[in-house]
Protein backbone atom coordinates (compact mmCIF):
# COMPACT_ATOMS: atom_id res chain seq x y z
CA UNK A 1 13.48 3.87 7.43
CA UNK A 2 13.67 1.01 10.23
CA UNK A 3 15.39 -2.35 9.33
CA UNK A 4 15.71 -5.16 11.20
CA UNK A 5 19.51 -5.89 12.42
CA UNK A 6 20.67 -9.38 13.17
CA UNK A 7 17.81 -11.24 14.29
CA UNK A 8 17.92 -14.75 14.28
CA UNK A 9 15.21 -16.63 12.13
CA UNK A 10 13.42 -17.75 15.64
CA UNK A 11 12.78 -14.17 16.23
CA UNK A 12 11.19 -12.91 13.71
CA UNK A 13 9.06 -16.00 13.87
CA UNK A 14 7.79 -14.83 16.85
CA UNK A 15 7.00 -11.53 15.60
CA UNK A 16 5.33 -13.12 12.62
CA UNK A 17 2.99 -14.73 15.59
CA UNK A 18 1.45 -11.74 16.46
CA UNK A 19 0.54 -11.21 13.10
CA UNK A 20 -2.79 -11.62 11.12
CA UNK A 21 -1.31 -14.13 8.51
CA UNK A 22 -0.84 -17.04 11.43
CA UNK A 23 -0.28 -19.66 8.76
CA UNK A 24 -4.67 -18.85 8.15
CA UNK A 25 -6.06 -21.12 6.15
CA UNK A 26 -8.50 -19.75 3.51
CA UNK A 27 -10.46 -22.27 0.77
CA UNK A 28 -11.24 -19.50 -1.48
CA UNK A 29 -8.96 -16.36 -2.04
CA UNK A 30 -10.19 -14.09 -4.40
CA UNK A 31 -7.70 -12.53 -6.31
CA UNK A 32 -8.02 -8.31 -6.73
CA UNK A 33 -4.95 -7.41 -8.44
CA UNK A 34 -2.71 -9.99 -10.54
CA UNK A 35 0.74 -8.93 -11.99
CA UNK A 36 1.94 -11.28 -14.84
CA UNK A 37 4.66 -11.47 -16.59
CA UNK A 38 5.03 -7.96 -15.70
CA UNK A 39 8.11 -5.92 -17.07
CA UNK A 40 8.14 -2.13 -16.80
CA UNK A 41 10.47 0.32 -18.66
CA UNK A 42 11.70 4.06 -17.99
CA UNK A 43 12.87 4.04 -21.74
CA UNK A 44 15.70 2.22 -22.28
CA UNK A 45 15.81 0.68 -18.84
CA UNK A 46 14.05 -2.13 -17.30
CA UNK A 47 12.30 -1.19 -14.30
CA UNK A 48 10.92 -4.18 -13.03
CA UNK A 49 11.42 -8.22 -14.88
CA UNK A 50 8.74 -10.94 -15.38
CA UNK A 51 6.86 -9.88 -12.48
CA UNK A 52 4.12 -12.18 -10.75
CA UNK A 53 2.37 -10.90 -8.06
CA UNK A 54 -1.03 -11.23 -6.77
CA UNK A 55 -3.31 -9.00 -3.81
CA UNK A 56 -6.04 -11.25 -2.57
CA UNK A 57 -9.33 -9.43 -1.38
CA UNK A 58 -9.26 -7.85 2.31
CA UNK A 59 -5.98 -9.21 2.71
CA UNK A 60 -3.04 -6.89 3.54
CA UNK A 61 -0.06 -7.67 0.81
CA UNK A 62 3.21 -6.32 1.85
CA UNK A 63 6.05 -5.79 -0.37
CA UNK A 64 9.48 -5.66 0.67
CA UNK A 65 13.49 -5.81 -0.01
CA UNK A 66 16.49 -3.76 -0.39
CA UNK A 67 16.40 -0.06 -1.14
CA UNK A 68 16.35 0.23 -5.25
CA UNK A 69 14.53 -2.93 -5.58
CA UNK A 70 11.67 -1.65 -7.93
CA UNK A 71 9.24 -1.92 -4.43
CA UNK A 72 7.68 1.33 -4.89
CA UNK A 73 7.65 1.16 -8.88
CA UNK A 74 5.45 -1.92 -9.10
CA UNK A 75 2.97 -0.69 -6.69
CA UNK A 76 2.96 2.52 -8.64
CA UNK A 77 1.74 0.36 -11.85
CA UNK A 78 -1.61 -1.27 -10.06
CA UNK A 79 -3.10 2.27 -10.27
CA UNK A 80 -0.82 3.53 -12.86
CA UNK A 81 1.02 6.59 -11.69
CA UNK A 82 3.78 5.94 -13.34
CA UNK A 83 2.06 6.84 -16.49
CA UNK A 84 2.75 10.72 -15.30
CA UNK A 85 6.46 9.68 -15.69
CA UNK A 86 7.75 10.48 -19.07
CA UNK A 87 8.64 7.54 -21.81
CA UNK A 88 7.46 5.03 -19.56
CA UNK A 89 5.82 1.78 -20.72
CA UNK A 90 4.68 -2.14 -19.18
CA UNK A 91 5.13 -5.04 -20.95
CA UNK A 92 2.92 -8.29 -19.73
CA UNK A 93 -0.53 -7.56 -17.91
CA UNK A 94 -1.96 -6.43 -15.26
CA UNK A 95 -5.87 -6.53 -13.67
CA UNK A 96 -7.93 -5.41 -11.55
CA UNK A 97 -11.03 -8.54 -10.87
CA UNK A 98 -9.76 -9.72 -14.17
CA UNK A 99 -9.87 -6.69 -16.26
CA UNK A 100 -6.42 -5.21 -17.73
CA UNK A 101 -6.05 -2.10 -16.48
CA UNK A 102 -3.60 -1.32 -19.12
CA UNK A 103 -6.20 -1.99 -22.24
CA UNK A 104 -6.12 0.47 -24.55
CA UNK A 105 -9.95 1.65 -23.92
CA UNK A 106 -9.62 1.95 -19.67
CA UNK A 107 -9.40 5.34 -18.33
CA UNK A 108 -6.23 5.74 -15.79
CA UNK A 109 -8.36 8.23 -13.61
CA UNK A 110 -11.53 5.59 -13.81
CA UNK A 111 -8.69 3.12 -12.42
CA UNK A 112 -6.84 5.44 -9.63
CA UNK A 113 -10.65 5.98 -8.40
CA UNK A 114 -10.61 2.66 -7.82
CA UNK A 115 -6.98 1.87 -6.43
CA UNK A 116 -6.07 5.03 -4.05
CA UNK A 117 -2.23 5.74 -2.88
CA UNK A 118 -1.34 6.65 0.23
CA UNK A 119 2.57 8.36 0.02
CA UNK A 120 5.56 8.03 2.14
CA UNK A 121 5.13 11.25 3.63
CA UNK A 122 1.93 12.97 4.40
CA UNK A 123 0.99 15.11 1.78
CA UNK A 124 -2.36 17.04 2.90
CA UNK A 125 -3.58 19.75 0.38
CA UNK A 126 -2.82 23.09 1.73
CA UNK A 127 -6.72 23.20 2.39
CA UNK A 128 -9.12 22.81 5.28
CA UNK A 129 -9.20 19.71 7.21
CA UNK A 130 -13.00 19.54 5.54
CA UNK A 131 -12.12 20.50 1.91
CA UNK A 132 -8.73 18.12 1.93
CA UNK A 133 -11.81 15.34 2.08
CA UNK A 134 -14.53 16.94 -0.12
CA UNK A 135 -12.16 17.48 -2.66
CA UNK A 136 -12.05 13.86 -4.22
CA UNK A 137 -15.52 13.40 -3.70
CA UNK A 138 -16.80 16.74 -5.70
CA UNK A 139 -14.33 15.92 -8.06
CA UNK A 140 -16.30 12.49 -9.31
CA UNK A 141 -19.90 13.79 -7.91
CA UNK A 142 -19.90 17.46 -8.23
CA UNK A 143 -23.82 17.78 -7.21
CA UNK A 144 -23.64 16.10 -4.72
CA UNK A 145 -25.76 17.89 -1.70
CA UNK A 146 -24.42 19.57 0.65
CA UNK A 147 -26.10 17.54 3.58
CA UNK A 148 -24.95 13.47 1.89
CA UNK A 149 -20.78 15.55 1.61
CA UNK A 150 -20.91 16.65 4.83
CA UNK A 151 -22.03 13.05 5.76
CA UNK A 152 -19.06 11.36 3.36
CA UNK A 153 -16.66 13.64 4.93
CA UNK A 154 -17.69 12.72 8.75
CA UNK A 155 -17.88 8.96 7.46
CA UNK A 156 -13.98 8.83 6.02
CA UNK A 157 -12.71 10.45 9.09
CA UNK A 158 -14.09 8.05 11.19
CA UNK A 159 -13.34 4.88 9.02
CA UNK A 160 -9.53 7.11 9.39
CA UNK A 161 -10.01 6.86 12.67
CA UNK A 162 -9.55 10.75 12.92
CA UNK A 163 -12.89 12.07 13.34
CA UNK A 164 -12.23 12.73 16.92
CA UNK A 165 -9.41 14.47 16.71
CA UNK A 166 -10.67 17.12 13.86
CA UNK A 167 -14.43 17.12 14.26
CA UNK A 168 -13.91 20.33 16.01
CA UNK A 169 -11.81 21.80 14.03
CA UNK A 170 -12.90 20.89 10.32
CA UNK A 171 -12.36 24.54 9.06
CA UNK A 172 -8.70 24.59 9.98
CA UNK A 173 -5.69 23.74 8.08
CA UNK A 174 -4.58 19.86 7.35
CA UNK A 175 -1.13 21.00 7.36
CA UNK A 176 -1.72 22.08 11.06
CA UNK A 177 -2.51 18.44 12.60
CA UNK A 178 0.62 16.35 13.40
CA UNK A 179 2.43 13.61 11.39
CA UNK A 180 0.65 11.15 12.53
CA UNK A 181 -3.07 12.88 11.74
CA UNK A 182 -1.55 14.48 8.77
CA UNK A 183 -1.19 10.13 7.36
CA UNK A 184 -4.60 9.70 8.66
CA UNK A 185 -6.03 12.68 7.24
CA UNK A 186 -4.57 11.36 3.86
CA UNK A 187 -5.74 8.05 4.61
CA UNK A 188 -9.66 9.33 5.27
CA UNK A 189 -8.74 11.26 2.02
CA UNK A 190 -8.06 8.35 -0.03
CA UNK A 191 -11.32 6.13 1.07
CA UNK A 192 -13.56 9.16 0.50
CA UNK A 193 -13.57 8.46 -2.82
CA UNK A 194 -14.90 4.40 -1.94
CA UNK A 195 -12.00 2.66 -3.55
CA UNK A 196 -11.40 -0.63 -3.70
CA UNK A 197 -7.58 -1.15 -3.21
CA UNK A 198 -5.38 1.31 -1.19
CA UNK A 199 -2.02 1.45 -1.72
CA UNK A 200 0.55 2.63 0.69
CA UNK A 201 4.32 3.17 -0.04
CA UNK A 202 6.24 3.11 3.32
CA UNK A 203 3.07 5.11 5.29
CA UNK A 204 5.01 4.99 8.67
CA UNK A 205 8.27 5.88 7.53
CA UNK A 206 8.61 9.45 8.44
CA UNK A 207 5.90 8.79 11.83
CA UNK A 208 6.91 8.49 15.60
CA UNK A 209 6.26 4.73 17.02
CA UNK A 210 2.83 5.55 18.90
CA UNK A 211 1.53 7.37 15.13
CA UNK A 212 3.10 4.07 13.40
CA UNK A 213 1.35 1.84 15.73
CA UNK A 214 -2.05 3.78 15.24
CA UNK A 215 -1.91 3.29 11.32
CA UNK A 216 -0.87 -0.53 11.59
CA UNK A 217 -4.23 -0.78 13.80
CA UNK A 218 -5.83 1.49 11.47
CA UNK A 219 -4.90 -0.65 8.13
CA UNK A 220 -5.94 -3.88 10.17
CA UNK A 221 -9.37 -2.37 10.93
CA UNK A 222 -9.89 -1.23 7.22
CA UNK A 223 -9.18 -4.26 5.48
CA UNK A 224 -12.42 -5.57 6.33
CA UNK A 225 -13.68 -3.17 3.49
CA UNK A 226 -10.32 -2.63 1.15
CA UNK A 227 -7.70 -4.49 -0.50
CA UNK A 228 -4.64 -2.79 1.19
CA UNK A 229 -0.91 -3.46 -0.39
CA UNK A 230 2.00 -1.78 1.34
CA UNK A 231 5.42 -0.87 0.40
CA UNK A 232 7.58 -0.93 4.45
CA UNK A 233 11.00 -1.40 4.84
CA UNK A 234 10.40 -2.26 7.93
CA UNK A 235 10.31 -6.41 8.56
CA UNK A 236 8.53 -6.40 12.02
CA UNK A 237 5.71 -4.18 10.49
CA UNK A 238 5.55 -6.27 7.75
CA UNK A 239 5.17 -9.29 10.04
CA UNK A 240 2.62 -7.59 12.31
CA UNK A 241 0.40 -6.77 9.85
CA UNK A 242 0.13 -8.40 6.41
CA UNK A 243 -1.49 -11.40 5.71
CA UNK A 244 0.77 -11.98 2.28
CA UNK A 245 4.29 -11.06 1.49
CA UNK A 246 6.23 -10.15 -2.06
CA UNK A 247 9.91 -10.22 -1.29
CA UNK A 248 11.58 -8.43 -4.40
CA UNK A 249 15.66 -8.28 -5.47
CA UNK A 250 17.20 -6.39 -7.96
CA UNK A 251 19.08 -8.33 -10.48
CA UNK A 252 22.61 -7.79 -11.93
CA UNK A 253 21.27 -5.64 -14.47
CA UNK A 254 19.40 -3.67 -12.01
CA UNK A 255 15.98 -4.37 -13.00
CA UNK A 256 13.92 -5.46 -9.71
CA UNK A 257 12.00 -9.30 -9.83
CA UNK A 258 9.86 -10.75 -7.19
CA UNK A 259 11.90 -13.98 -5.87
CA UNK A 260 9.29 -15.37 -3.46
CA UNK A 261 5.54 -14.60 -2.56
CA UNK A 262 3.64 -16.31 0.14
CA UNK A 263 1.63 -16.15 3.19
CA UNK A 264 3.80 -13.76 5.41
CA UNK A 265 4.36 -16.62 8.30
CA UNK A 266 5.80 -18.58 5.69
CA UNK A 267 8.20 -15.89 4.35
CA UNK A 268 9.40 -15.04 7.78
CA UNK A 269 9.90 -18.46 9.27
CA UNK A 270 10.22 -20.87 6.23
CA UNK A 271 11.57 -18.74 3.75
CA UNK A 272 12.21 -20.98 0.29
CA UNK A 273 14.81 -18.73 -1.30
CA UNK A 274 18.03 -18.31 1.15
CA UNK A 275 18.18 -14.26 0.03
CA UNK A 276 14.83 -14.31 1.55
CA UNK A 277 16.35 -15.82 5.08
CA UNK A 278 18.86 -13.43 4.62
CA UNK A 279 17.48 -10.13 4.00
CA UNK A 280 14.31 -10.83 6.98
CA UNK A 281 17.10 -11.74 9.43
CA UNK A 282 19.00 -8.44 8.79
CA UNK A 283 21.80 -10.35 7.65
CA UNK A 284 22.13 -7.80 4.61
CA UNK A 285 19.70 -5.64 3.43
């Protein structure tokens, strides 16, 4: 995991230049995924406290703060995979364009169709390179011809911007490619399925710089067609590429709270909470 060690506030600012968010002005945002009052509980324990949080549409969201923070719990409730968890449960709401995913009637599967998870490590099925992307796809349209998959496939490689490196080589393992295909590979995987929200928790963590720098272009590119919110520890990727930015603390009690959410520029040059300041400058964190 890469953190940022004493950088003055004037420094990140410039990173946060070369960003998307450039202080962009935007009359309408529409809102795709709104935390409220959101507490979540493993049992006894409080997860996550009077969360508010929102992901606007083809914007890039990053979340970030200190290891233990609850980072990588709340983004695991927008599609919720922390229902697999044992004894877990939310208190407060959260939708997806308006509609509570937690509601008593909504399918979780129907919802983590719609809001796909990329994970810290590349996780490709120990399948071919072609079957690691049909897979989702027969799984919701199982007769589906053979000639409109092998189309889907080709098309989430290329918006995965992988095609080129596996078109060749379709019948061979996924777990053959490198790290940085391997995230790719997963990435194509996840769109195959046309979601509307993808999710990643700390993508680049375990890639080289040239593999991290192709999936920040990648997740760029792609949010002309997704909502993408990311999980990085890592403040200058967070400047280079979101357009929004959910700095989370864990309280005394150890359950994790979002202190400040704004466009990223703001957050990394005109922080309003001084832990903020503190934690982008790498003065602890």
């Amino acid at each position: 995991m890469t953190q940022i060690r004493s950088l003055s506030i004037q420094s990140v600012k410039a990173v946060a230049k070369d960003g998307i968010a450039g202080g962009e002005t935007q009359a309408i945002l529409e809102t795709k995924i709104h935390a409220e009052n959101l507490c979540m509980y493993y049992g006894s324990f409080r997860a996550l406290v009077d969360v508010n949080f929102r992901a606007y549409a083809n914007k890039i969201t990053a979340i970030i703060g200190p290891s233990g923070c609850g980072k990588s719990t709340l983004l695991r409730t927008f599609n919720r995979m922390n229902d697999t968890v044992a004894d877990t449960r939310i208190e407060g709401q959260v939708t997806l364009d308006g509609e509570d995913i937690y509601a008593p009637d909504v399918d979780p599967v129907a919802v983590r169709r719609r809001v796909g998870m990329v994970f810290q490590k590349p996780n490709p099925f120990p399948k071919s390179i072609y079957d690691n992307i049909a897979f989702g796809i027969k799984l919701y349209n199982p007769r589906m011809p053979k000639s409109e998959l092998d189309a889907r496939v080709e098309a989430a490689l290329r918006g995965a911007a992988v095609w080129d490196d596996v078109k060749d080589k379709l019948k061979q393992p996924g777990t053959a490619l490198s790290g940085g295909q391997q995230q790719r590979l997963c990435i194509a995987r996840a769109i195959a399925v046309e979601p509307e929200v993808i999710l990643m928790d700390e993508p680049c963590s375990s890639l080289d710089p040239i593999s991290t720098l192709k999936i920040e272009e990648l997740m760029v590119e792609l949010k002309r067609d997704y909502t993408i919110i990311i999980v990085t520890h890592n403040m200058q990727q967070a400047a280079r590429v979101s357009d929004y930015t959910a700095m989370m603390m864990m309280r005394e009690d150890r359950a994790g709270e979002v202190i400040e959410f704004d466009e990223t520029e703001t957050i990394f040059t005109k922080p309003k909470d001084k832990r903020t300041e503190d934690y982008v400058t790498g003065r602890f964190g």
